[in-house]
Structures are given as C-alpha cells and as structure tokens.
Protein backbone atom coordinates (compact mmCIF):
# COMPACT_ATOMS: atom_id res chain seq x y z
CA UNK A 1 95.39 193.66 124.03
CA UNK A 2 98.96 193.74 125.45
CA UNK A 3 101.15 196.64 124.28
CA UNK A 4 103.83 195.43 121.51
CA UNK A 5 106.98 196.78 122.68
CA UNK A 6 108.94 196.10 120.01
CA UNK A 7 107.15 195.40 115.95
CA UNK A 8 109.37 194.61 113.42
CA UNK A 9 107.54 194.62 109.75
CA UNK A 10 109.54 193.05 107.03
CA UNK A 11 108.17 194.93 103.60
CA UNK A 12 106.96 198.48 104.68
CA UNK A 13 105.06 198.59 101.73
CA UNK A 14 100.96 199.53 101.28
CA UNK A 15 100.35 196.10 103.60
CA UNK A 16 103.31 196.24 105.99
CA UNK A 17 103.41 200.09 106.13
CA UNK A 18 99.78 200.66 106.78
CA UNK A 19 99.81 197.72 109.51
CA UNK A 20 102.20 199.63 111.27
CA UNK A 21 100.17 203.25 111.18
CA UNK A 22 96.89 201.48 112.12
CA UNK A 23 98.83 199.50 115.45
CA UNK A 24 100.85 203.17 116.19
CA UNK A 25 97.39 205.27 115.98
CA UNK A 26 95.73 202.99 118.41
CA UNK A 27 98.06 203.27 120.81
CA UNK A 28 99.14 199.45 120.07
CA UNK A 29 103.15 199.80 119.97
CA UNK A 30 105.92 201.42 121.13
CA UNK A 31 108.74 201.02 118.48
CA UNK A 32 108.53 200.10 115.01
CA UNK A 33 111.73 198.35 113.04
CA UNK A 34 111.36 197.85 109.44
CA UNK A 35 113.69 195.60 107.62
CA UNK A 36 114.11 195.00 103.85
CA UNK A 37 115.61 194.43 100.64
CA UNK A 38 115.20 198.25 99.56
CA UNK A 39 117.56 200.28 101.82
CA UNK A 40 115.54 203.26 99.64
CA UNK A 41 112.14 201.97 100.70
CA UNK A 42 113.29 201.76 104.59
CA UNK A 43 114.35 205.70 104.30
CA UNK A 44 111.28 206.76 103.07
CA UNK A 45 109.29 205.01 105.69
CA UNK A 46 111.53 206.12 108.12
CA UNK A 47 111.11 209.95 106.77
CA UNK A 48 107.24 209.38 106.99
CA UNK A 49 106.87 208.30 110.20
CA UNK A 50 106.30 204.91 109.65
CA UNK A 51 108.79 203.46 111.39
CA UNK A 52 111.06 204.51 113.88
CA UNK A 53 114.26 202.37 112.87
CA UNK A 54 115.24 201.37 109.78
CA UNK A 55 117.42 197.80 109.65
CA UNK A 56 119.43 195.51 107.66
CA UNK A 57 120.34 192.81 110.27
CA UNK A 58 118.16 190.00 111.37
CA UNK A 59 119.87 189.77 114.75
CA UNK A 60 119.23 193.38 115.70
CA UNK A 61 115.90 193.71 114.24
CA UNK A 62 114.77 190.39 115.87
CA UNK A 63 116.45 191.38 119.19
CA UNK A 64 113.40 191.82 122.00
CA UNK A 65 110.74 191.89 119.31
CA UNK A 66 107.40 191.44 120.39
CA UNK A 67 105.54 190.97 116.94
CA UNK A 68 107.07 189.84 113.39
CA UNK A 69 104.96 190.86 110.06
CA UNK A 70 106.45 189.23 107.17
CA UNK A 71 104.94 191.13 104.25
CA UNK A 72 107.38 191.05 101.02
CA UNK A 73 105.75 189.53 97.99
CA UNK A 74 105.03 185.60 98.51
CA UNK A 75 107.61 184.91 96.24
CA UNK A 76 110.37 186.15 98.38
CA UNK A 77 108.72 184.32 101.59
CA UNK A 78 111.31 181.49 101.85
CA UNK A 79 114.34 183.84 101.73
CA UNK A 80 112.93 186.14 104.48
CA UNK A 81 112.39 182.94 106.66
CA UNK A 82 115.47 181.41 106.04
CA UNK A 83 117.06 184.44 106.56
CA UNK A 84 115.67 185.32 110.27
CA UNK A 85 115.64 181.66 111.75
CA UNK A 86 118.78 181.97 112.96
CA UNK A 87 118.35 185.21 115.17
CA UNK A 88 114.44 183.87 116.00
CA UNK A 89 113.71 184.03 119.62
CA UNK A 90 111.46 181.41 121.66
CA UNK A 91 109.13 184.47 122.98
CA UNK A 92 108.31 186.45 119.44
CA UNK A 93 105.55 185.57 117.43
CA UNK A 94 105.74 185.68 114.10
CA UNK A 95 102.58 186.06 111.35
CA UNK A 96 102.48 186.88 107.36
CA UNK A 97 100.39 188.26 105.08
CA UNK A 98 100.80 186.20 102.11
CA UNK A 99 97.61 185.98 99.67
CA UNK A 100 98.41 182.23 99.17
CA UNK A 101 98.98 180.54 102.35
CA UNK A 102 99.92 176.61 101.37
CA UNK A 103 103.08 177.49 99.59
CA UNK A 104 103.90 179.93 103.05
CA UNK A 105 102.68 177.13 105.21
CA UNK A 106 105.16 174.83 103.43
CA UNK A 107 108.27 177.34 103.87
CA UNK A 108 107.52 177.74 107.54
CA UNK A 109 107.62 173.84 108.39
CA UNK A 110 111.11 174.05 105.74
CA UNK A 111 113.12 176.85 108.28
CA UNK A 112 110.77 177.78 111.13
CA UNK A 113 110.57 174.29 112.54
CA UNK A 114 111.53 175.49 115.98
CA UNK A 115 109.23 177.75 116.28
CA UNK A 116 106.07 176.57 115.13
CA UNK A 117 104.35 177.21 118.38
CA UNK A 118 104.53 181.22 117.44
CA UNK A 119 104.06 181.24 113.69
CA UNK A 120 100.55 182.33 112.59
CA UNK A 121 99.77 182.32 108.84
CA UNK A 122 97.47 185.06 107.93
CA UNK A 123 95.82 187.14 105.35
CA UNK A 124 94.47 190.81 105.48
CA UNK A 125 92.37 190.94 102.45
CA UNK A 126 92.57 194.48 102.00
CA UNK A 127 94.62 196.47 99.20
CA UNK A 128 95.04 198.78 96.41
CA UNK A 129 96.44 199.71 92.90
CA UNK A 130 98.97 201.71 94.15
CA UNK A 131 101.89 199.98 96.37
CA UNK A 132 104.82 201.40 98.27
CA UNK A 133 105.18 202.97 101.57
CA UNK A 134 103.80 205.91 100.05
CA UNK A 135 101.08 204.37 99.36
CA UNK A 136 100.06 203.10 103.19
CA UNK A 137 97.46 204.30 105.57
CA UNK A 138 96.13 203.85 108.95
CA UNK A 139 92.91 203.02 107.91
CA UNK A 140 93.66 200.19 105.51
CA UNK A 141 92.39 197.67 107.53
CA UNK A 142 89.05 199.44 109.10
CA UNK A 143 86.33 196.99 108.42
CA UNK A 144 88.16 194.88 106.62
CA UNK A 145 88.34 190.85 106.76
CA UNK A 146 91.87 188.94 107.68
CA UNK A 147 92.23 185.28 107.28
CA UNK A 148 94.08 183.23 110.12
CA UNK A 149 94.93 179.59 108.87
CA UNK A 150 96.33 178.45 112.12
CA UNK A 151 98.77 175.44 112.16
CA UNK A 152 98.29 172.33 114.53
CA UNK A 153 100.80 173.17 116.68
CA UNK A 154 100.99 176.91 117.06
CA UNK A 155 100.17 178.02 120.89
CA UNK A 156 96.41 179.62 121.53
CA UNK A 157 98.41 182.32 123.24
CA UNK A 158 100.51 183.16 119.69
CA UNK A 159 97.15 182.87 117.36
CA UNK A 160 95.34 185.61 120.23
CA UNK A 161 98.27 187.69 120.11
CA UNK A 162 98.05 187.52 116.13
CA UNK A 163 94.33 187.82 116.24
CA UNK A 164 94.13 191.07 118.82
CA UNK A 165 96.90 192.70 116.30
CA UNK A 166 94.67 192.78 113.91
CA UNK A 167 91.88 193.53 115.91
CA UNK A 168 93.42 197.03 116.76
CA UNK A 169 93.91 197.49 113.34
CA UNK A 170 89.87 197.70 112.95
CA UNK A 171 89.51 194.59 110.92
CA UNK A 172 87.29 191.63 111.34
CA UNK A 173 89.04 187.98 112.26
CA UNK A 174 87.92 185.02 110.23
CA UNK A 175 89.84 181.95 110.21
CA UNK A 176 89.57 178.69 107.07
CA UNK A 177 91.92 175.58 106.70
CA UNK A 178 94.74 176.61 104.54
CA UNK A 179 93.70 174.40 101.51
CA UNK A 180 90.31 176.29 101.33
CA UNK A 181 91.90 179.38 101.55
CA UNK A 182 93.64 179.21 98.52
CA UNK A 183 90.30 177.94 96.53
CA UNK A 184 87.89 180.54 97.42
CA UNK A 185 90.65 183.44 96.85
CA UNK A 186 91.69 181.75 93.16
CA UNK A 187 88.01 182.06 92.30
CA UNK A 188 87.20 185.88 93.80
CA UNK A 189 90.98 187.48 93.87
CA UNK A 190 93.14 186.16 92.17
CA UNK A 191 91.21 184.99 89.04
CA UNK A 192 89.77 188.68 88.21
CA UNK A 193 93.59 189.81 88.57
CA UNK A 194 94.85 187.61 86.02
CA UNK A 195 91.53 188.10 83.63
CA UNK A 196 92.47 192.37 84.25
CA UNK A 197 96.15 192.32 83.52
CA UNK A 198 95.35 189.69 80.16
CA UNK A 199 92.71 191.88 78.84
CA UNK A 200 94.51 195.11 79.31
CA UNK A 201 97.92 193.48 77.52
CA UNK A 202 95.80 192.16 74.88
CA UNK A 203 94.58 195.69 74.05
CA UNK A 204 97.60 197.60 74.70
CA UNK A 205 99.56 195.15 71.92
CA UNK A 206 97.16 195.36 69.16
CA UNK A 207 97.56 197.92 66.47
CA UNK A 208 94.49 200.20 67.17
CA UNK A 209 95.68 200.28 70.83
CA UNK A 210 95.76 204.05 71.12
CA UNK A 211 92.20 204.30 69.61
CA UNK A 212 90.71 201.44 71.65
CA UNK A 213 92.22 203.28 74.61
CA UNK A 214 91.43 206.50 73.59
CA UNK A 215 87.07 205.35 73.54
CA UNK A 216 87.64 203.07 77.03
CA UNK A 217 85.37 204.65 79.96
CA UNK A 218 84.19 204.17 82.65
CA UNK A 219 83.24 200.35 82.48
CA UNK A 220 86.71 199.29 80.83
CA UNK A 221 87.60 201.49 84.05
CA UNK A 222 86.07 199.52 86.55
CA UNK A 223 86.76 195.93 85.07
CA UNK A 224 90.57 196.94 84.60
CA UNK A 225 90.95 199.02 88.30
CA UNK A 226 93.54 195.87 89.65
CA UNK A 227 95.33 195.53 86.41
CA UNK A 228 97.13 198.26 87.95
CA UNK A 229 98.62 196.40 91.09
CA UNK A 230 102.07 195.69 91.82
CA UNK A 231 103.49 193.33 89.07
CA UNK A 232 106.10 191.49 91.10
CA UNK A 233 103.66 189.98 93.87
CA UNK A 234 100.99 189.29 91.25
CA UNK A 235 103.41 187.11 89.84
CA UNK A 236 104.44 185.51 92.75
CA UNK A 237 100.71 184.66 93.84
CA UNK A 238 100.06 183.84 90.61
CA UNK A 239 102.81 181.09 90.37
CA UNK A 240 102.36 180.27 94.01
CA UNK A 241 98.73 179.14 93.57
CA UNK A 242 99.04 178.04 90.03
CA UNK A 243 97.09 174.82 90.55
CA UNK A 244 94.11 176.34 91.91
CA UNK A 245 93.95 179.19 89.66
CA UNK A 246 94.67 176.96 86.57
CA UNK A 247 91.20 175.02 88.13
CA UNK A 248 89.38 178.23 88.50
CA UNK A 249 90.83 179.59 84.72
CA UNK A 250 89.64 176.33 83.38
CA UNK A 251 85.86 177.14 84.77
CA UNK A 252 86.07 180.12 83.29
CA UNK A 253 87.22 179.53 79.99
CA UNK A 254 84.14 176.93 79.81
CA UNK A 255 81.96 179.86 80.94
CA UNK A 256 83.41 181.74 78.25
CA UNK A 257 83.26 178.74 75.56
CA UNK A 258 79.12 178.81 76.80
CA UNK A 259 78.95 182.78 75.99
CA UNK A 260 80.39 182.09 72.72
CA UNK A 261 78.13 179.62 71.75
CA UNK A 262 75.11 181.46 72.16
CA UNK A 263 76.30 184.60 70.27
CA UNK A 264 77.22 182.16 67.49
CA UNK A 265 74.18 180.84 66.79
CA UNK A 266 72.47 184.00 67.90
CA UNK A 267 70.79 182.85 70.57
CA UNK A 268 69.32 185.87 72.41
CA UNK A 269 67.09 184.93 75.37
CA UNK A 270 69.54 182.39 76.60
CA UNK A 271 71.90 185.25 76.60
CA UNK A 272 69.61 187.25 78.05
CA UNK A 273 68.79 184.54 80.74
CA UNK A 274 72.45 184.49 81.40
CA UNK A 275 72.99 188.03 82.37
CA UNK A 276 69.65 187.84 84.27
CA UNK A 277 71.17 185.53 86.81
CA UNK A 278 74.50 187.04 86.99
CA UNK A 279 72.80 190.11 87.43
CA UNK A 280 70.88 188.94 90.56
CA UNK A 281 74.10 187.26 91.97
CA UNK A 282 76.15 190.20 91.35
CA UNK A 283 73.16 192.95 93.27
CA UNK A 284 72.81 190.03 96.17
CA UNK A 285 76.50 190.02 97.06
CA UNK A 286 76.58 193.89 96.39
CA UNK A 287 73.75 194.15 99.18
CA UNK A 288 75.66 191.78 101.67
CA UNK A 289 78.70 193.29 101.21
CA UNK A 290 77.55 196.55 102.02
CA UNK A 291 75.70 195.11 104.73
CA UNK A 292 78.70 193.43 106.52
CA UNK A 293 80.83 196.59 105.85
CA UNK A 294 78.26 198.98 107.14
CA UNK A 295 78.25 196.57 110.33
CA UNK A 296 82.00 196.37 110.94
C-alpha cells in the first residue's frame, strides 16, 4: 500500500487509538492528528504515543490529510460530518467505523454530498470491555474481520485505499450491502449486548443483589463479559438500529416464551432436545471460528 502521509483519527479511543498503533507499527504512516470532543482524551493519546498532534480545528486537522477515521460513538456521527465538510478536501478519503452503517450512510449523503467519491463506510468488528485510549493496542485488529459497505458512487481507488488500511492493520476485508449489515450484527452483536446489560440491571436492582452477586461465577461471567462496554455508544447503536434489533428482540422473546412453556408443563426431553441442538450449533461455529482465526 501507499504510505499515508498525513492520518487524522477523530475518537482516539480503543477503535480509533488502536487503528492508529497497528498503521504506525507497520510502517503505514507518517503523522498522526487526532481530533475530538475530549481535549483530556487528545493529551493522553498524545502522552502515549498515539498520536503525534493533538487538534481542535477541522481546517488544520483536515489540511493535507491523506486518510480520515471517523470513530466517535454513532450517535455523534452527524455532528463530526457536519462539522468537517467545510474544510473537506477533493483528494482525502474519508471511512468510519460505525457498528450500524444505514443511519451513517444516511448522514454522509445529508453533509458529505461532495465528496461521495472518497467516503467508505466501514466496520472493524473487533473490541473490548474496556474503552479509552488507554485501552488501545496495535494488535486489535490482527485476524480480525472489517465490513466495507461501499456506496454506488465512491471511486475503486478510495474503497482500495480504505481496504489496504485495514489490510496493514492485519485484519481480513469482507464487504455486505448496508441493509444486511445491520441484520446479521442485530442478531450476533448487538442483541447479546442488550440481553447482557438487561440481565445484569435486573440483578443489580433487586433486593438480594449483593447475595446474587456475591454466588455469580464463572458462567454469569462469561454471559455478562460485554455488559461492561462503553455505555454511551451502546446507546447510540442501540437507538441507531432500533428497528432491526426490535425484530431480532422480538425472535427472541418468542424463543424465550417456547423455553417457558416447556418448563411449565415440565416438559423435559423437549427441553433437553432444545439444548441438544443449540449445543451442536454453538460447538460448530466454535470450530469454524477457530478455524478462520487460526487461518488469518
């Protein structure tokens, strides 16, 4: 890939911050500007290492930038864009890193008309419980997947540039129509988020709380890991893909409907039955995934 002379990430938190480690330890980049709404947040990724200039102007930042990564929360998206149109050069190309990608899609027509050619929607699907710059890493992305749901009219030359980014950053380049994006990550992401962060809160407000709490292990562990993610964009991808996660919540709560039903009338070998086949789906994808990673 071409050396990026100039990266500016917007959000140097766990997503932004680590994209900019994993492009500086390949050798991808020269100079890294991070802008944002946390003057705080820029200083500390400046005193890592992160980045080598900290900014609070669109027009500087954006001046001879090679590269854009928009990575706030999703919620904040529209802002950011309308924000940097103004100062947006022909030349740069701009991607995100939104987990919903319609609602993005839609705020890039709204203020980044003139540039569609160079503005590539995208999704790393990579993260963690912990978020902040302090939280980033080079190796975030290392065998990872990222989503590209390329518009009509962006340039091939804009979606390779996106797509070789990436690339340096070790991760694996898939790309989906926008629409289908947002399904299949309601049903395997952001589903199990909301399902985390509702059973936790419904434990945590009931009297017993500290007792419940106090017996939890390892499998309330495990099922509960990303009801420790960052709030804010949780919310924001939550309310941003409301209609497709209200469709996947309504599956579930007839799944859950089913379950009851056969503990109410006590049926045991349907029960049974049932965790027989989610068993078998669960240990096929486990294989597979560890396949594909193993591969990467």
């Amino acid at each position: 890939m071409a050396m990026i002379g100039k990266l500016v990430v917007c959000g140097v938190g766990l997503i932004g911050g680590s994209f900019a480690m994993a492009l500086r330890k390949a050798g991808a980049v020269r100079h890294i500007v991070g802008i944002g709404r946390s003057r705080e947040a820029l200083s500390r990724a400046l005193a890592l290492g992160v980045i080598d200039e900290a900014s609070d102007s669109w027009a500087e930042a954006l001046d001879g930038a090679n590269l854009v990564l928009l990575a706030p929360p999703v919620g904040q998206m529209e802002q950011v864009m309308q924000a940097m149109a103004p100062h947006l050069g022909d030349r740069t190309v701009v991607m995100d890193a939104g987990s919903t990608k319609r609602d993005v899609i839609e705020a890039i027509y709204r203020h980044l008309g003139p540039q569609l050619g160079n503005v590539v929607p995208a999704h790393p699907i990579a993260g963690a419980e912990r978020s902040g710059v302090d939280a980033a890493f080079a190796e975030l992305y290392e065998g990872r997947k990222v989503v590209l749901t390329p518009l009509p009219e962006n340039e091939p030359s804009a979606v390779l540039a996106v797509r070789e980014a990436w690339e340096a950053c070790g991760a694996t380049i898939h790309e989906m129509p926008a629409q289908d994006h947002d399904r299949v990550f309601a049903a395997v992401s952001h589903l199990p988020h909301l399902l985390a962060f509702g059973l936790v809160h419904d434990l945590a407000g009931r009297a017993n709380a500290e007792q419940l709490f106090g017996f939890a292990a390892g499998g309330f562990r495990d099922f509960t890991r990303i009801a420790g993610s960052h709030p804010e964009m949780w919310r924001d991808i939550c309310i941003a893909n409301r209609q497709a996660l209200l469709a996947e919540l309504d599956e579930y709560l007839a799944e859950l409907a089913y379950l009851r039903a056969l503990l109410l009338s006590g049926d045991s070998e349907r029960l049974e039955q049932h965790f027989s086949e989610a068993r078998a789906a669960r240990n096929t994808w486990a294989e597979q995934f560890a396949k594909a990673s193993s591969s990467e």
